[in-house]
N, C-alpha and C. Protein backbone atom coordinates (compact mmCIF):
# COMPACT_ATOMS: atom_id res chain seq x y z
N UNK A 1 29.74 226.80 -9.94
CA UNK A 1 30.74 226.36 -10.90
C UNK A 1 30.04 225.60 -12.03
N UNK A 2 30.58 225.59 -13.21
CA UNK A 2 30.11 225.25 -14.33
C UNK A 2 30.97 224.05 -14.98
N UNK A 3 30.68 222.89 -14.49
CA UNK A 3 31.23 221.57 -14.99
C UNK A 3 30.76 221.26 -17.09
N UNK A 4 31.82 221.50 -17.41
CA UNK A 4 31.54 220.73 -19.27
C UNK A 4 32.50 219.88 -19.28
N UNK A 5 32.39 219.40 -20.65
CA UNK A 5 32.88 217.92 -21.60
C UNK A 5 32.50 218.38 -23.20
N UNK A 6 33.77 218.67 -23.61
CA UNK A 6 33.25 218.90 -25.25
C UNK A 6 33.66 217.40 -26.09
N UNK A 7 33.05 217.59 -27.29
CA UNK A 7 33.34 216.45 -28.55
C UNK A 7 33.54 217.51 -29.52
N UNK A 8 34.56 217.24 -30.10
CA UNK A 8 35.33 217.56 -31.80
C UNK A 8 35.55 216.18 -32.55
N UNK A 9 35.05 215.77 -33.29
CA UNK A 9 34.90 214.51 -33.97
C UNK A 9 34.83 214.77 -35.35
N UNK A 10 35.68 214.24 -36.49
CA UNK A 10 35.82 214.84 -37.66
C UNK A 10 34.77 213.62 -38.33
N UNK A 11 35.09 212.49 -37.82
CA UNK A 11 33.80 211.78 -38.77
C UNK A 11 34.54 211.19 -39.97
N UNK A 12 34.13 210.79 -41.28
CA UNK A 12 34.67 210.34 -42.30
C UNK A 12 35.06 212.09 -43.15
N UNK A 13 34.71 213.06 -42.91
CA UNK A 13 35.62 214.03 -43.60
C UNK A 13 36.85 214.18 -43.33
N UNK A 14 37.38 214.35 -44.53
CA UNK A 14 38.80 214.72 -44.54
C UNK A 14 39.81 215.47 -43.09
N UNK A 15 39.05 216.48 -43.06
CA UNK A 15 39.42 217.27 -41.77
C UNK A 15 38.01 217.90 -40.31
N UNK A 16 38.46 218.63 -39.56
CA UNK A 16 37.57 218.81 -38.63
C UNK A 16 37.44 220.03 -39.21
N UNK A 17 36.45 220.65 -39.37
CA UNK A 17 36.25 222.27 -40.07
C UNK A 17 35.19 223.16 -38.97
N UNK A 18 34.78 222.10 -37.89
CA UNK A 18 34.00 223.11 -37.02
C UNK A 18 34.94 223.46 -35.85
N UNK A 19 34.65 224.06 -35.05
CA UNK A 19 35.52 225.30 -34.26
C UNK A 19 34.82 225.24 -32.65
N UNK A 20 35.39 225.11 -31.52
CA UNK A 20 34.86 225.62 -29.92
C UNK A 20 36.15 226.38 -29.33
N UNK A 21 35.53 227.24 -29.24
CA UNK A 21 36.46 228.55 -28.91
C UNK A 21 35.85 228.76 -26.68
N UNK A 22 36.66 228.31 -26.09
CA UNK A 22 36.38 228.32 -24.36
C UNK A 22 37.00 230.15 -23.64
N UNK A 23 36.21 229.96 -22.84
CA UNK A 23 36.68 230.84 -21.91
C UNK A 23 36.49 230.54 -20.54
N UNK A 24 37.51 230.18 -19.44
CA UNK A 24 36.54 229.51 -17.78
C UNK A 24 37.05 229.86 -16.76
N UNK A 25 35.84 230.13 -15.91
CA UNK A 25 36.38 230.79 -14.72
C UNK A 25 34.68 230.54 -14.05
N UNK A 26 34.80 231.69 -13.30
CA UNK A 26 33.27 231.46 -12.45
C UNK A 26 31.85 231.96 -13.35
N UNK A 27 32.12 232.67 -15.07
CA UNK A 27 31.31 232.01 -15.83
C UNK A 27 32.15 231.62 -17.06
N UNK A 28 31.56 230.93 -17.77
CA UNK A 28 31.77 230.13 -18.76
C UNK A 28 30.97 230.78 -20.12
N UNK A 29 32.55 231.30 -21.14
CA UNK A 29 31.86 231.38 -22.44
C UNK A 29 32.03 230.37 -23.52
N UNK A 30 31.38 229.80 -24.31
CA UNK A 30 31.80 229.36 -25.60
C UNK A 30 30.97 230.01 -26.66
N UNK A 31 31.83 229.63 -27.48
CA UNK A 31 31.36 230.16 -29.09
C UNK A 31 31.94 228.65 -29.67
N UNK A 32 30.81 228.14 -30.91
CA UNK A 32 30.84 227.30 -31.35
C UNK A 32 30.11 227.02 -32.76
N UNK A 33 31.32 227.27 -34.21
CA UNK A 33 31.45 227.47 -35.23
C UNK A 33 31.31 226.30 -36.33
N UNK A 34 30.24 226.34 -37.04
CA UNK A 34 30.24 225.45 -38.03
C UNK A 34 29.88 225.66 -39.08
N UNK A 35 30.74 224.81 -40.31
CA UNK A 35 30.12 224.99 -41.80
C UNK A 35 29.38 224.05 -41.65
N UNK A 36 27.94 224.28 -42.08
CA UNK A 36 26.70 223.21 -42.37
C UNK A 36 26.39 223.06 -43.93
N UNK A 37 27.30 223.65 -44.78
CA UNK A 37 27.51 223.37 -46.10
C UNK A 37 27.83 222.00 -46.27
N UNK A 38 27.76 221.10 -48.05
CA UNK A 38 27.85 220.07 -48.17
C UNK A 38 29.30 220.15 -48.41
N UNK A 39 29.96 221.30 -48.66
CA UNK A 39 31.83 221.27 -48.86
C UNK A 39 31.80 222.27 -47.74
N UNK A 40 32.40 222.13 -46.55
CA UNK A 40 32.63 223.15 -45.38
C UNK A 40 33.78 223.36 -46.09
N UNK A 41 34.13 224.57 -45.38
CA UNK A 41 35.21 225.50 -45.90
C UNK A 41 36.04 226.12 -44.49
N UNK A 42 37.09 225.24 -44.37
CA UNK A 42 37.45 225.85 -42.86
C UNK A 42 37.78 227.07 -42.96
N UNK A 43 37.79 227.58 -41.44
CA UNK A 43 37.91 228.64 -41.02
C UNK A 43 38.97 229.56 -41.21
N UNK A 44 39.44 230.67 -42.05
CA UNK A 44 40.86 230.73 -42.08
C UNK A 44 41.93 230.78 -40.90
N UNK A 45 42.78 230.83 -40.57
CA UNK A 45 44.10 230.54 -39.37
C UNK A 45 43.37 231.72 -39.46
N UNK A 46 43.69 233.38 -39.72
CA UNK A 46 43.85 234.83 -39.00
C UNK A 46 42.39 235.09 -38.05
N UNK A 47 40.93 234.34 -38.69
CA UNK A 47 39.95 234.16 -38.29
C UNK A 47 40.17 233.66 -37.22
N UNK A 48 40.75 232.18 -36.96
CA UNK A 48 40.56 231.52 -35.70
C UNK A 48 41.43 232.06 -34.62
N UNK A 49 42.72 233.04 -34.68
CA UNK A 49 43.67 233.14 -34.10
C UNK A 49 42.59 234.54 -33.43
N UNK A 50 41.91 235.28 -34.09
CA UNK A 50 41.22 236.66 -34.36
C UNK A 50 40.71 236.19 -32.57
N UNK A 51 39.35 235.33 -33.39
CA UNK A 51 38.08 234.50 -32.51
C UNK A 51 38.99 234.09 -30.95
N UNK A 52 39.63 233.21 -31.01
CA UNK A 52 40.53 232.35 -29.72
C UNK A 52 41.33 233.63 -29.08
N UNK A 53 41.42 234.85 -29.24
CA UNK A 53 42.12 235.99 -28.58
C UNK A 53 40.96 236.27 -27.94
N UNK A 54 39.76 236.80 -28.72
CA UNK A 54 38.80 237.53 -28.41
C UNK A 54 38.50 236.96 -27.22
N UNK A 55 37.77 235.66 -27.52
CA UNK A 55 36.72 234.48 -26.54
C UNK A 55 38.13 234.56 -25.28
N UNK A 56 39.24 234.11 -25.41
CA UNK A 56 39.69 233.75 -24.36
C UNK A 56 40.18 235.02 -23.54
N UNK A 57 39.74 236.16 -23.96
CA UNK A 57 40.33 237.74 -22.98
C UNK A 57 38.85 238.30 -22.69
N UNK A 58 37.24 237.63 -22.86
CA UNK A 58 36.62 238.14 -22.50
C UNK A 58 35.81 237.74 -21.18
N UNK A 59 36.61 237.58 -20.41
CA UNK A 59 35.80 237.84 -19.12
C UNK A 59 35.24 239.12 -18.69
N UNK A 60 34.17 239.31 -18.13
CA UNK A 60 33.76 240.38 -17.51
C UNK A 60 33.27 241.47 -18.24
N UNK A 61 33.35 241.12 -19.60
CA UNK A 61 32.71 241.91 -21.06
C UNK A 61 31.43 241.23 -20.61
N UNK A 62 30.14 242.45 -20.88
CA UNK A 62 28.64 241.79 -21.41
C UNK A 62 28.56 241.26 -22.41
N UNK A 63 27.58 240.43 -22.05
CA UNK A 63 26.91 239.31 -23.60
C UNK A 63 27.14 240.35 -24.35
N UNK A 64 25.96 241.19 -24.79
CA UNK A 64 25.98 241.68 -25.93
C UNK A 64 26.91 242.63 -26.43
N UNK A 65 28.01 242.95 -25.45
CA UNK A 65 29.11 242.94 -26.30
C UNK A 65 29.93 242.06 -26.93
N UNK A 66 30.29 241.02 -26.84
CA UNK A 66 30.74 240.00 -26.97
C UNK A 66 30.04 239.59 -27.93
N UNK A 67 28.85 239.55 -28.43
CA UNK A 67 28.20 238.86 -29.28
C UNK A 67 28.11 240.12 -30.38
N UNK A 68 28.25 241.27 -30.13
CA UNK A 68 28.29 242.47 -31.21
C UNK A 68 29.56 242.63 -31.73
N UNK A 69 30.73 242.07 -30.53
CA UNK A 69 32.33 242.33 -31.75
C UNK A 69 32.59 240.93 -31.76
N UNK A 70 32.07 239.74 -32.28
CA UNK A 70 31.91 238.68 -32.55
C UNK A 70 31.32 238.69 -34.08
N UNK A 71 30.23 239.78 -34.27
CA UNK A 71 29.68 239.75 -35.80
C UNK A 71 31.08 240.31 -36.64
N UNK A 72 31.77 240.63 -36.22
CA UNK A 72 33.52 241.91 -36.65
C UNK A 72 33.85 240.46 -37.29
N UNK A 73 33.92 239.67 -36.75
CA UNK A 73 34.68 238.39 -37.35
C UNK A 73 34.80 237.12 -38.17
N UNK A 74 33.37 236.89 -37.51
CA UNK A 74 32.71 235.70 -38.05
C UNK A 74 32.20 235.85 -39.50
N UNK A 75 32.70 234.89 -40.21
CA UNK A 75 32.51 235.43 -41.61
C UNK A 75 30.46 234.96 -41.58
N UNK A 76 30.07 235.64 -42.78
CA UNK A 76 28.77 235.43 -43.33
C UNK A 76 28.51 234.01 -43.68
N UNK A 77 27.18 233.68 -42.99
CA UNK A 77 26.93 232.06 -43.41
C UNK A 77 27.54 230.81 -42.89
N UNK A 78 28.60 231.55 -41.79
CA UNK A 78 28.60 230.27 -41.00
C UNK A 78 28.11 230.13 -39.94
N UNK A 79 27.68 229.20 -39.28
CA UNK A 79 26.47 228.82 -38.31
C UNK A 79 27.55 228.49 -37.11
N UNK A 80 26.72 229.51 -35.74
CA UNK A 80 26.98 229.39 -34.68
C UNK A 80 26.67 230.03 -33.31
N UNK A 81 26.88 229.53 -32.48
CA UNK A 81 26.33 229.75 -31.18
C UNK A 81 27.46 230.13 -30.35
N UNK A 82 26.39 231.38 -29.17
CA UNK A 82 27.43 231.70 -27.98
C UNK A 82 26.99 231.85 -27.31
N UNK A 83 27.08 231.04 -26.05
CA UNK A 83 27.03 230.81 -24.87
C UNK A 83 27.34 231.61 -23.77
N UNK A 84 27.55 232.15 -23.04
CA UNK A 84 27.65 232.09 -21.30
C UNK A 84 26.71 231.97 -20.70
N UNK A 85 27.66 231.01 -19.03
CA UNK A 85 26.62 230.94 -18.39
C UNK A 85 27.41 230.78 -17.42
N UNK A 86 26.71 230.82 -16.60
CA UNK A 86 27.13 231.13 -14.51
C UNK A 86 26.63 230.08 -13.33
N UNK A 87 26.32 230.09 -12.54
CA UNK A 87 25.44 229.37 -12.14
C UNK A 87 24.54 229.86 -11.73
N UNK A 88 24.19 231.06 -11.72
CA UNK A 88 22.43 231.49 -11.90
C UNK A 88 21.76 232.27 -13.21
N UNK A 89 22.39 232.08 -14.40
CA UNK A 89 21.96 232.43 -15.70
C UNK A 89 22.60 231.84 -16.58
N UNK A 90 21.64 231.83 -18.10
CA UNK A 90 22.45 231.60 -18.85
C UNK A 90 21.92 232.16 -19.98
N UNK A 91 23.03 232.78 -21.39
CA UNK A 91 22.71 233.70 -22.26
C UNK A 91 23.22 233.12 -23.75
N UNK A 92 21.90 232.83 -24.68
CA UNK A 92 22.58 231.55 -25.92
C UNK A 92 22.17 233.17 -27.01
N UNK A 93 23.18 232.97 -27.76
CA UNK A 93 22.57 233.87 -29.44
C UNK A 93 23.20 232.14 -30.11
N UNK A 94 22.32 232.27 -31.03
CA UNK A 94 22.62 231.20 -32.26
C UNK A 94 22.46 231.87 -33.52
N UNK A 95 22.92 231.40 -34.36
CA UNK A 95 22.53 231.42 -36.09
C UNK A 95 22.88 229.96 -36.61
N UNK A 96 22.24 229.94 -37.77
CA UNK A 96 21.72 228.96 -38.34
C UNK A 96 21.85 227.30 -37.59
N UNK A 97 22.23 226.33 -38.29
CA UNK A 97 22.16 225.02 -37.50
C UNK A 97 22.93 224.33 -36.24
N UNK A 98 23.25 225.36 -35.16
CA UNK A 98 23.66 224.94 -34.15
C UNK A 98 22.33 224.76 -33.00
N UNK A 99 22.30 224.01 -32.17
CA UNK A 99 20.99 224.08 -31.02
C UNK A 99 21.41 224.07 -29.74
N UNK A 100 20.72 224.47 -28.40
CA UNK A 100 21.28 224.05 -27.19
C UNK A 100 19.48 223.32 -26.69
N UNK A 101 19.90 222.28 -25.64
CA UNK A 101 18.60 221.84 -25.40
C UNK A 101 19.42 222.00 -23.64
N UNK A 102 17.97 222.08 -22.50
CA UNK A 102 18.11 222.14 -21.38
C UNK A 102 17.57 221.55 -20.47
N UNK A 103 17.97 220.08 -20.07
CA UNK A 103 17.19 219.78 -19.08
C UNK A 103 16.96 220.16 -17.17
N UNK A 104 16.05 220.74 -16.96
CA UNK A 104 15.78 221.02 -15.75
C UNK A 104 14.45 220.69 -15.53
N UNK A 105 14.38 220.32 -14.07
CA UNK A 105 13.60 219.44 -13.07
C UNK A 105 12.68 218.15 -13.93
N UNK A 106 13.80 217.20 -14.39
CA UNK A 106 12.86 215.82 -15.29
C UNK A 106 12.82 216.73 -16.78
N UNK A 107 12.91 217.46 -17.18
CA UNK A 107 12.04 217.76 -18.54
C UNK A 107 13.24 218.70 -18.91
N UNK A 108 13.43 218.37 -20.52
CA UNK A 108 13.70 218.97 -21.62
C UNK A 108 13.45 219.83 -22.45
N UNK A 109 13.57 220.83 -22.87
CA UNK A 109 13.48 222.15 -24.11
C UNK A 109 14.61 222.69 -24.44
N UNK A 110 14.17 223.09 -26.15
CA UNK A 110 15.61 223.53 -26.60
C UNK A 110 15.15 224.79 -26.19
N UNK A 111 16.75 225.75 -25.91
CA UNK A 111 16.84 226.81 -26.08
C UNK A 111 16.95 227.80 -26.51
N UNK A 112 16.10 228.90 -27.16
CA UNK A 112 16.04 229.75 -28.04
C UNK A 112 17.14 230.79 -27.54
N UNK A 113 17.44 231.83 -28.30
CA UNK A 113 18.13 232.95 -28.41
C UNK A 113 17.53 233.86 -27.13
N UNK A 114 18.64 234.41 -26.15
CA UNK A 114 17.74 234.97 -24.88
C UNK A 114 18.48 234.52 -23.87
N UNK A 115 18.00 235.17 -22.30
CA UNK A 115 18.70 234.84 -21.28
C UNK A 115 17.70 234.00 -20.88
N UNK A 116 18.63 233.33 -19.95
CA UNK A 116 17.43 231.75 -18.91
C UNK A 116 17.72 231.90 -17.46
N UNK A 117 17.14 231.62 -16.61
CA UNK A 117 17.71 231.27 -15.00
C UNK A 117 17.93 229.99 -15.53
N UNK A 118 19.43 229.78 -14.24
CA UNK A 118 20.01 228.61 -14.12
C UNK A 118 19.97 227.84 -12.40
N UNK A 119 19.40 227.25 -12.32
CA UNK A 119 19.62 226.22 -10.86
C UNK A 119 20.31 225.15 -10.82
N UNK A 120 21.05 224.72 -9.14
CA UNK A 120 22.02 223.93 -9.55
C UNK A 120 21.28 222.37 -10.07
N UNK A 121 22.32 221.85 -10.42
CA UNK A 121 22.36 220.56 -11.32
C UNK A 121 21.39 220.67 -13.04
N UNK A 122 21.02 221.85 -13.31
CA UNK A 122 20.26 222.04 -14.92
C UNK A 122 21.22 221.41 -15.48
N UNK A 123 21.02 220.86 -16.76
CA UNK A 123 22.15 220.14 -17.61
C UNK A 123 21.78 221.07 -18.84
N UNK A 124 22.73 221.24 -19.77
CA UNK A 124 22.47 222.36 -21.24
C UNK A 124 23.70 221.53 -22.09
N UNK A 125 22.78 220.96 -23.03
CA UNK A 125 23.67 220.26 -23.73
C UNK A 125 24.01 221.33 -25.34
N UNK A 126 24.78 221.41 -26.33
CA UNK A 126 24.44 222.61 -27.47
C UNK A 126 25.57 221.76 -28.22
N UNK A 127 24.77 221.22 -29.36
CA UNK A 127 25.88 220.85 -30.43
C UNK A 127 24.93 221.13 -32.29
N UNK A 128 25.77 220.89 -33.00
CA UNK A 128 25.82 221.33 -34.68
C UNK A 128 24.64 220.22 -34.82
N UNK A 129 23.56 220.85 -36.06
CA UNK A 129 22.74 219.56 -36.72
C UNK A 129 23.46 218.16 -36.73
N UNK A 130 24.64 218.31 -37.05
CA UNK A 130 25.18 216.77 -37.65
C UNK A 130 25.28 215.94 -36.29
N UNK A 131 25.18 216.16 -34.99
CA UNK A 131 25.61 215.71 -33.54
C UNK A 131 24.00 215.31 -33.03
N UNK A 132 22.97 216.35 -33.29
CA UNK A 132 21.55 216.07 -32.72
C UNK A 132 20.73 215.25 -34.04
N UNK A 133 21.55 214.99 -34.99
CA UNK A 133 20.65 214.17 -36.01
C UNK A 133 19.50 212.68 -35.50
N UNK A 134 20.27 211.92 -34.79
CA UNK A 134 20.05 210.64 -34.38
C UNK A 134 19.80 210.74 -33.20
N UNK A 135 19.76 211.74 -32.26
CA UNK A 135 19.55 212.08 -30.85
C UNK A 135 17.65 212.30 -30.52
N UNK A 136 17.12 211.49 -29.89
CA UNK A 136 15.68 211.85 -29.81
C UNK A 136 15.63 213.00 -28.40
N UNK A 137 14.53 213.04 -28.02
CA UNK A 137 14.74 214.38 -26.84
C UNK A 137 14.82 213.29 -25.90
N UNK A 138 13.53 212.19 -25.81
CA UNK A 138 13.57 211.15 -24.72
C UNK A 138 14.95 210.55 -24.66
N UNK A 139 15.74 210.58 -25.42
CA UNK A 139 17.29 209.77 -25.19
C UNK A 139 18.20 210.92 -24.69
N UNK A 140 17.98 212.14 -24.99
CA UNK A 140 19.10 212.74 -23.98
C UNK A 140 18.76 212.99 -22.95
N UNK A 141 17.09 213.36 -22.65
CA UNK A 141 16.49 213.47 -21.28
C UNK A 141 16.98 212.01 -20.50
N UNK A 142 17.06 211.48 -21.23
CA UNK A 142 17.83 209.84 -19.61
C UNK A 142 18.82 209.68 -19.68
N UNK A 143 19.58 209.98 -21.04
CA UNK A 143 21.45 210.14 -20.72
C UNK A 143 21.62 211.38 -19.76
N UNK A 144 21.15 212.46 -19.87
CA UNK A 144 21.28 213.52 -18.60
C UNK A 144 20.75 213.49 -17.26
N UNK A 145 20.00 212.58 -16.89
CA UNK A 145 19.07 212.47 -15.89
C UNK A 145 20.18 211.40 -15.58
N UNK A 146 20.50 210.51 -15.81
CA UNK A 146 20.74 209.18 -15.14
C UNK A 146 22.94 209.67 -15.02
N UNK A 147 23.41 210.34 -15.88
CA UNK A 147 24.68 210.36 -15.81
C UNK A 147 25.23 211.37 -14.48
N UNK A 148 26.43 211.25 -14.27
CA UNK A 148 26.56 211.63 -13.12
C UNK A 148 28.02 212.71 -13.11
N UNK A 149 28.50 212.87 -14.40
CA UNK A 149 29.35 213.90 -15.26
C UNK A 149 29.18 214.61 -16.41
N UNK A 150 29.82 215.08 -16.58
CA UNK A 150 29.24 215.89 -18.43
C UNK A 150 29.74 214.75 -19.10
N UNK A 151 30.77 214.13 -18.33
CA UNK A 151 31.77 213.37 -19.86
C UNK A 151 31.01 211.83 -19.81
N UNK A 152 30.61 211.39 -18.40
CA UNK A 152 29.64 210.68 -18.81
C UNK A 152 27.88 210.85 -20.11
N UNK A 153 27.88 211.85 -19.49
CA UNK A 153 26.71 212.15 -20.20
C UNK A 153 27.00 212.21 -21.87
N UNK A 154 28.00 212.89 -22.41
CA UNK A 154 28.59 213.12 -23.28
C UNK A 154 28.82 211.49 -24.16
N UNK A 155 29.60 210.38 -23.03
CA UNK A 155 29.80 209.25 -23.46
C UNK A 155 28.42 208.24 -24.01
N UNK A 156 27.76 208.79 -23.17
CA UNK A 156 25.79 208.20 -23.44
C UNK A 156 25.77 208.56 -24.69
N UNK A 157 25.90 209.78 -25.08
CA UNK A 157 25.34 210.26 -26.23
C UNK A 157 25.83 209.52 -27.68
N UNK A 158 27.20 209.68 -27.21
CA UNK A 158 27.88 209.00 -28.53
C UNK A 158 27.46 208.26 -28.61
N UNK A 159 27.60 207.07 -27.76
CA UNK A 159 27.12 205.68 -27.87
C UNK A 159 25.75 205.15 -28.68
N UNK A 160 24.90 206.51 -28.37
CA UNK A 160 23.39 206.24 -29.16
C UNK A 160 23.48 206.56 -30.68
N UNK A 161 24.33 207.44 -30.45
CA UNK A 161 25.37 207.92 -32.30
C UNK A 161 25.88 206.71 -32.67
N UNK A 162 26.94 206.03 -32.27
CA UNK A 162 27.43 205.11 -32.39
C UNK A 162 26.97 203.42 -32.89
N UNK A 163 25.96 203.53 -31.75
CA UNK A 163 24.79 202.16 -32.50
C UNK A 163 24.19 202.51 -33.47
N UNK A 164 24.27 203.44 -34.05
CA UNK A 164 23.56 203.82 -35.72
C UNK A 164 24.42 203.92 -36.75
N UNK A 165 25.53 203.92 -36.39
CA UNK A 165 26.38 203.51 -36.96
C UNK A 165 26.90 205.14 -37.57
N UNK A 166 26.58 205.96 -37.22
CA UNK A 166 26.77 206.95 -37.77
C UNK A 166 27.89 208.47 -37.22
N UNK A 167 28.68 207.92 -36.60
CA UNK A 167 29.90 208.28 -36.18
C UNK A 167 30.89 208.58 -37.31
N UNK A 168 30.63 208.11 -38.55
CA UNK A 168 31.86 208.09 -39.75
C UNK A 168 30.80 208.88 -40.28
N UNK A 169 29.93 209.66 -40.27
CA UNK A 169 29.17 210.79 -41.62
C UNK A 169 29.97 212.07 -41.63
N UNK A 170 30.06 212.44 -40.59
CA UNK A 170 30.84 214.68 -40.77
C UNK A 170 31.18 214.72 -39.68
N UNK A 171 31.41 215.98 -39.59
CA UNK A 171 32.10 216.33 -38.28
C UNK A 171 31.16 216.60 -37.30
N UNK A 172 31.55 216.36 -35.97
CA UNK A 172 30.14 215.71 -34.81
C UNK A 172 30.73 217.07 -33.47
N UNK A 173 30.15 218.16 -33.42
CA UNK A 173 30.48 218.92 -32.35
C UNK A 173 29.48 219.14 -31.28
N UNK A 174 29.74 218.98 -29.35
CA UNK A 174 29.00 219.35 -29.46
C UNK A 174 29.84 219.76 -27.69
N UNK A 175 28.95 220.17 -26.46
CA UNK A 175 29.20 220.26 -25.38
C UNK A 175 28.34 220.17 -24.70
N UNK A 176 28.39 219.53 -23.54
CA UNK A 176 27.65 219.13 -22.14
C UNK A 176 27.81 220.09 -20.89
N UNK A 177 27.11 220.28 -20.02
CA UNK A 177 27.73 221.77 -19.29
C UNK A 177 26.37 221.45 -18.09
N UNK A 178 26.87 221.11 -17.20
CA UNK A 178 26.14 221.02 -15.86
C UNK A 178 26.31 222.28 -14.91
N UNK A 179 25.74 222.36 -13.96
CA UNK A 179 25.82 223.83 -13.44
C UNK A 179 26.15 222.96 -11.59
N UNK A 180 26.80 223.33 -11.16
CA UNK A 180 27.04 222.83 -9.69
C UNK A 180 27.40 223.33 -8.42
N UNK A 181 26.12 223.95 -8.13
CA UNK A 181 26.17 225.40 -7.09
C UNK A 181 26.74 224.68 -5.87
N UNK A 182 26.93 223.35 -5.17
CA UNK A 182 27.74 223.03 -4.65
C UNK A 182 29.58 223.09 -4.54
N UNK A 183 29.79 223.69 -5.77
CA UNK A 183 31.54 223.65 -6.03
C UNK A 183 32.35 222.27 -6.06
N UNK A 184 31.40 221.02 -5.77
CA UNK A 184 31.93 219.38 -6.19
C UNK A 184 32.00 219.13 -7.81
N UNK A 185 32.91 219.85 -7.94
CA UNK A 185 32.36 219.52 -9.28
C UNK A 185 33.37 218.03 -10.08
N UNK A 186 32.54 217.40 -11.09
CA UNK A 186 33.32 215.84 -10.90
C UNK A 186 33.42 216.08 -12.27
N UNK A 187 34.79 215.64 -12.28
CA UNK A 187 35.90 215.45 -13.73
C UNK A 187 35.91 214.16 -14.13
């Protein structure tokens, strides 16, 4: 089972203009949409209504389908990532400034475009430039190591956002996603 905790945080902009589109069951998809422009330009309603049909009726579709009638939609130039993962794999495509980083056994790396093995308790954190700005690797490697939920872990993070005071800049997206081949999984 695949335990997450998302953040949608609009920040001092006007509105929230980035996008997490879920799908959950025994694997887990997201897709996760952002303008990294200095004027984002939200997403239109027929776009998001398009995206939130797609993502949430695709179980049991392959990645790379899913990620091939995903290009059908997503307009040009906006930056984003898609996810699934299970608890023994996991499969990221990105474009432009979204990242996922992964900690397993003590140690951290981001994750490139590609499939990964997954073992239980890996942590895979994946949020927009504006969320990993102020984030060092050594500070999420011990908010993930030491927390004992996603939403804890999630709460670490802000907090290191937060003492910088930089919670009021843009919109802050991101998700936490533990893997828990035990089936305990803690809310």
């Amino acid at each position: 089972m695949i335990e997450y905790y998302t953040l949608m945080h609009k920040g001092s902009k006007e509105e929230y203009t980035d996008n997490i589109f879920m799908n959950f069951g025994s694997t887990v998809t997201v897709l996760m949409l952002s303008d990294s422009c200095e004027e984002p330009i939200p997403l239109p309603e027929e776009v998001k209504t398009r995206v939130s049909t797609y993502i949430t009726g695709c179980r049991g579709i392959p990645f790379e389908e899913v990620s091939n009638k995903l290009t059908e939609y997503i307009p040009v130039g906006t930056d984003y990532m898609l996810i699934h993962i299970n608890d023994t794999g996991i499969n990221i495509e990105r474009h432009g400034q979204i990242y996922a980083s992964i900690v397993k056994r003590g140690e951290i790396k981001m994750l490139p475009n590609g499939p990964f093995s997954i073992e239980d308790d890996d942590r895979v954190v994946c949020g927009t430039a504006e969320f990993f700005k102020y984030l060092s690797k050594p500070a999420i490697l011990s908010d993930a190591l030491t927390a004992e939920s996603c939403e804890e872990w999630m709460d670490n993070l802000v907090c290191r956002i937060s003492d910088k005071t930089h919670l009021a800049e843009g919109n802050l997206t991101a998700v936490t996603l533990i893997v828990r081949k035990d089936e305990s999984i803690r809310v």
